[in-house]
Protein backbone atom coordinates (compact mmCIF):
# COMPACT_ATOMS: atom_id res chain seq x y z
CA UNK A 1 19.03 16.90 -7.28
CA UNK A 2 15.93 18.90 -8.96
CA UNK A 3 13.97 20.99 -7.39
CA UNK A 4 11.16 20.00 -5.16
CA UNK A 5 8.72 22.75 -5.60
CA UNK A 6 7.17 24.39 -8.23
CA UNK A 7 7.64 28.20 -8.60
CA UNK A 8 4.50 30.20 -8.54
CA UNK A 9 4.96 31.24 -12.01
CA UNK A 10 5.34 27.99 -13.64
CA UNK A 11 3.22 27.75 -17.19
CA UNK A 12 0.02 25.67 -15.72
CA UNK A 13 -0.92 24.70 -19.45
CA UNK A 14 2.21 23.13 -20.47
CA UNK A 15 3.18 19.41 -20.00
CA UNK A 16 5.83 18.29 -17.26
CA UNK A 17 9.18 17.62 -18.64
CA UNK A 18 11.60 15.33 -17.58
CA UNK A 19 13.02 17.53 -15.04
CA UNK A 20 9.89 18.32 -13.79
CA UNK A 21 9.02 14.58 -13.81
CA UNK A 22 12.07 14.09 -11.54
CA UNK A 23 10.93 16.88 -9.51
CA UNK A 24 7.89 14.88 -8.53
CA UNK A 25 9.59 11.77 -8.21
CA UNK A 26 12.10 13.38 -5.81
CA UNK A 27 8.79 14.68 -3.65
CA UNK A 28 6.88 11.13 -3.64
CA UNK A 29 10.45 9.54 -2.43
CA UNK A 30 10.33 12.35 0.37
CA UNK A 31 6.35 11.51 1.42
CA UNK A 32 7.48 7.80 0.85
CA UNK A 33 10.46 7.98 3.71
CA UNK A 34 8.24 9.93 5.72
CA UNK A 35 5.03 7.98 5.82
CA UNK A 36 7.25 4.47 5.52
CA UNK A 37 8.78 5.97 8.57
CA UNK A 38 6.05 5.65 10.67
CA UNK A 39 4.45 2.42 9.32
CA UNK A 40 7.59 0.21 9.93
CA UNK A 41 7.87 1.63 13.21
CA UNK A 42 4.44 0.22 13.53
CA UNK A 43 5.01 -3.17 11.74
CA UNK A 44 7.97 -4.01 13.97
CA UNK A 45 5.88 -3.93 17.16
CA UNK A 46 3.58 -6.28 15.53
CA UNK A 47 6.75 -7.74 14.35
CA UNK A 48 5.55 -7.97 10.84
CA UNK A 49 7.68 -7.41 7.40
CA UNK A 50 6.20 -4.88 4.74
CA UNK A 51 6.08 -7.94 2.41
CA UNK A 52 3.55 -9.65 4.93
CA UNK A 53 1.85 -6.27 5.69
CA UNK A 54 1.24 -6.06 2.01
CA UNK A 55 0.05 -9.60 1.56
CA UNK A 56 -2.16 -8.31 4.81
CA UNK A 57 -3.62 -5.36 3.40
CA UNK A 58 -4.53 -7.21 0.31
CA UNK A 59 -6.43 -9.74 1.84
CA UNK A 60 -7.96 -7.23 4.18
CA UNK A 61 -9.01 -5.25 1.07
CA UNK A 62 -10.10 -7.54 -1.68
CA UNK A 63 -10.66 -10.48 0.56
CA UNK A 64 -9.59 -14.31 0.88
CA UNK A 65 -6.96 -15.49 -2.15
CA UNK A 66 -5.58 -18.63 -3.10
CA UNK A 67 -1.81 -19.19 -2.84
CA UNK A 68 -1.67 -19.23 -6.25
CA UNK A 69 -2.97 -15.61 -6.36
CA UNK A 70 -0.54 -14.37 -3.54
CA UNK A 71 2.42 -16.34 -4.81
CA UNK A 72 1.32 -13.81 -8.19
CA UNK A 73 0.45 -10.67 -6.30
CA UNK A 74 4.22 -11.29 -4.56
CA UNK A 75 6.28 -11.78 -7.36
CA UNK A 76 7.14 -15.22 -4.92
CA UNK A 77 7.04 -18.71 -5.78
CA UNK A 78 4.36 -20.94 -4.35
CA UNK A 79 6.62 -21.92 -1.53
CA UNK A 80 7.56 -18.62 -0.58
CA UNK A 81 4.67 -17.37 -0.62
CA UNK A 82 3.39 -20.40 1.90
CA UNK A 83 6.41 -19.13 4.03
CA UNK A 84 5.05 -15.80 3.96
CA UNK A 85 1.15 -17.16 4.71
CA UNK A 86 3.00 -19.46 7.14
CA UNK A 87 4.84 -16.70 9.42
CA UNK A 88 1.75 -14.92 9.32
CA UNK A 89 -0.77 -17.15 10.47
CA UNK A 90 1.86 -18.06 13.39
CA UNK A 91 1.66 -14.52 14.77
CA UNK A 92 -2.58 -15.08 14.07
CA UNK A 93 -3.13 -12.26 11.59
CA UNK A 94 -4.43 -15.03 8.92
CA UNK A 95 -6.12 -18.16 8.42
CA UNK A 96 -5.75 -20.47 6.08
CA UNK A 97 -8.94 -23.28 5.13
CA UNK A 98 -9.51 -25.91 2.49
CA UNK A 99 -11.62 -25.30 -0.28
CA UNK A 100 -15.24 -27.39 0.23
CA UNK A 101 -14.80 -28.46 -3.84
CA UNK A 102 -11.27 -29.18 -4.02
CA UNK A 103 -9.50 -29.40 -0.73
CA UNK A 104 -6.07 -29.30 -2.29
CA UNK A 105 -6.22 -25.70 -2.79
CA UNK A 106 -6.12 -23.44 0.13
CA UNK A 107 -8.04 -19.99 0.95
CA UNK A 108 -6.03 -17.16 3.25
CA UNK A 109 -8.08 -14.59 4.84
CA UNK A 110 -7.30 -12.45 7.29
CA UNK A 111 -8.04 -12.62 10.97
CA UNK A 112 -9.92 -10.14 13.26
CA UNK A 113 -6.11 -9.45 14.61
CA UNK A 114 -5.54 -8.57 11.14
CA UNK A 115 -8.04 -6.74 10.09
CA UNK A 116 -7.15 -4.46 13.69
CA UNK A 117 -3.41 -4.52 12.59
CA UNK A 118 -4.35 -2.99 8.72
CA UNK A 119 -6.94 -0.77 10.60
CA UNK A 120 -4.39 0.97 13.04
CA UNK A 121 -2.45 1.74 10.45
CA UNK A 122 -4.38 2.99 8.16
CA UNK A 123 -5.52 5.63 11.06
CA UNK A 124 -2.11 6.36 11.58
CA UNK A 125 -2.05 7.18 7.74
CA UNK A 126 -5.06 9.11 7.47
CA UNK A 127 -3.48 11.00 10.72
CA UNK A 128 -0.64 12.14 8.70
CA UNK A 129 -2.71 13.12 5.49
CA UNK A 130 -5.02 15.13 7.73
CA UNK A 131 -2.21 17.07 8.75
CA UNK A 132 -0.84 17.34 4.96
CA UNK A 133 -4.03 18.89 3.80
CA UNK A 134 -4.37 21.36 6.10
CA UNK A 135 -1.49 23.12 4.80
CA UNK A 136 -3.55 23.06 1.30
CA UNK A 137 -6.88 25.05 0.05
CA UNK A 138 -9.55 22.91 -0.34
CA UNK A 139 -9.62 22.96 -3.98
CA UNK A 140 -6.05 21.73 -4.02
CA UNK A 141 -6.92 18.84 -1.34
CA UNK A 142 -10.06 18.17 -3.79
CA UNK A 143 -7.17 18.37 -6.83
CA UNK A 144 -4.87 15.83 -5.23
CA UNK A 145 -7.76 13.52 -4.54
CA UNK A 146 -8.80 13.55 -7.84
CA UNK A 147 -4.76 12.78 -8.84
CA UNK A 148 -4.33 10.14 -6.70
CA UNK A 149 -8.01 8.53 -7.85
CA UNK A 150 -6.29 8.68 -10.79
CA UNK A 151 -3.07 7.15 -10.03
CA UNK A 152 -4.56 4.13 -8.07
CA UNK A 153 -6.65 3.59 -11.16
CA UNK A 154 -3.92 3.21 -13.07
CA UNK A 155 -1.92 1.27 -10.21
CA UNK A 156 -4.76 -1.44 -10.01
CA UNK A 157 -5.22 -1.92 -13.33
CA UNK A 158 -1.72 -2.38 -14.10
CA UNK A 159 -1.08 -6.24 -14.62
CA UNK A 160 2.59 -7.37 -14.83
């Protein structure tokens, strides 16, 4: 396995290569178990899957969807993804409505529970970053903010 650091006198100028590159995807693996950890311990009290936590957090963030969207956003088809909408409005963390102009299609949005569910977690999150950056300077937390702005950019504007 590569190393997970980097050593002090690493060339700061020069491009990663691929061992580096594994390097950092051996570290994001390690903050992955570790922060995944703690969210599925969370997720099974509220006895919700990461796939529905996902769907959850999407909603909460960008707001109602069609199923057409989430079935997309899911990599499901329609009817798994209305299994998905289905288990989760049974445990009241969505709600699903007609659409005034067309009431074939159908809106999910998340409910207050939901929204408290996403919330919690994302405290618990920012919890375990606060205690990551204080083993950082400030201009490396400012640095990794900047990295993972950067990252998320690139995440969200992905399309598949």
């Amino acid at each position: 396995m590569p190393p997970t650091s980097i050593p002090p006198d690493r060339d700061r100028d020069r491009a990663l290569d691929r061992d580096e590159v594994g390097s950092l995807a051996s570290i994001i693996m390690v903050m992955q178990r570790r922060f995944m950890a703690s969210l599925m311990g969370e997720l099974a009290r509220g006895k919700v899957s990461f796939p529905q936590f996902f769907l959850l957090g999407h909603l909460c963030s960008q707001g109602p969807s069609g199923m057409g969207r989430i079935a997309e956003l899911m990599d499901h088809s329609t009817p798994a993804a209305t299994g998905l909408v289905q288990r989760l409005e049974k445990l009241g963390y969505v709600r699903r409505s007609l659409e005034k102009e067309d009431r074939r299609k159908v809106t999910v949005s998340a409910t207050p529970k939901g929204v408290h569910l996403v919330e919690g977690i994302r405290q618990e999150m920012i919890g375990n970053l606060e205690k990551v950056m204080e083993r950082l300077e400030p201009q490396e937390q400012r640095a990794w903010l900047d990295i993972y702005g950067k990252i998320n950019d690139y995440c969200t504007s992905c399309h598949r």
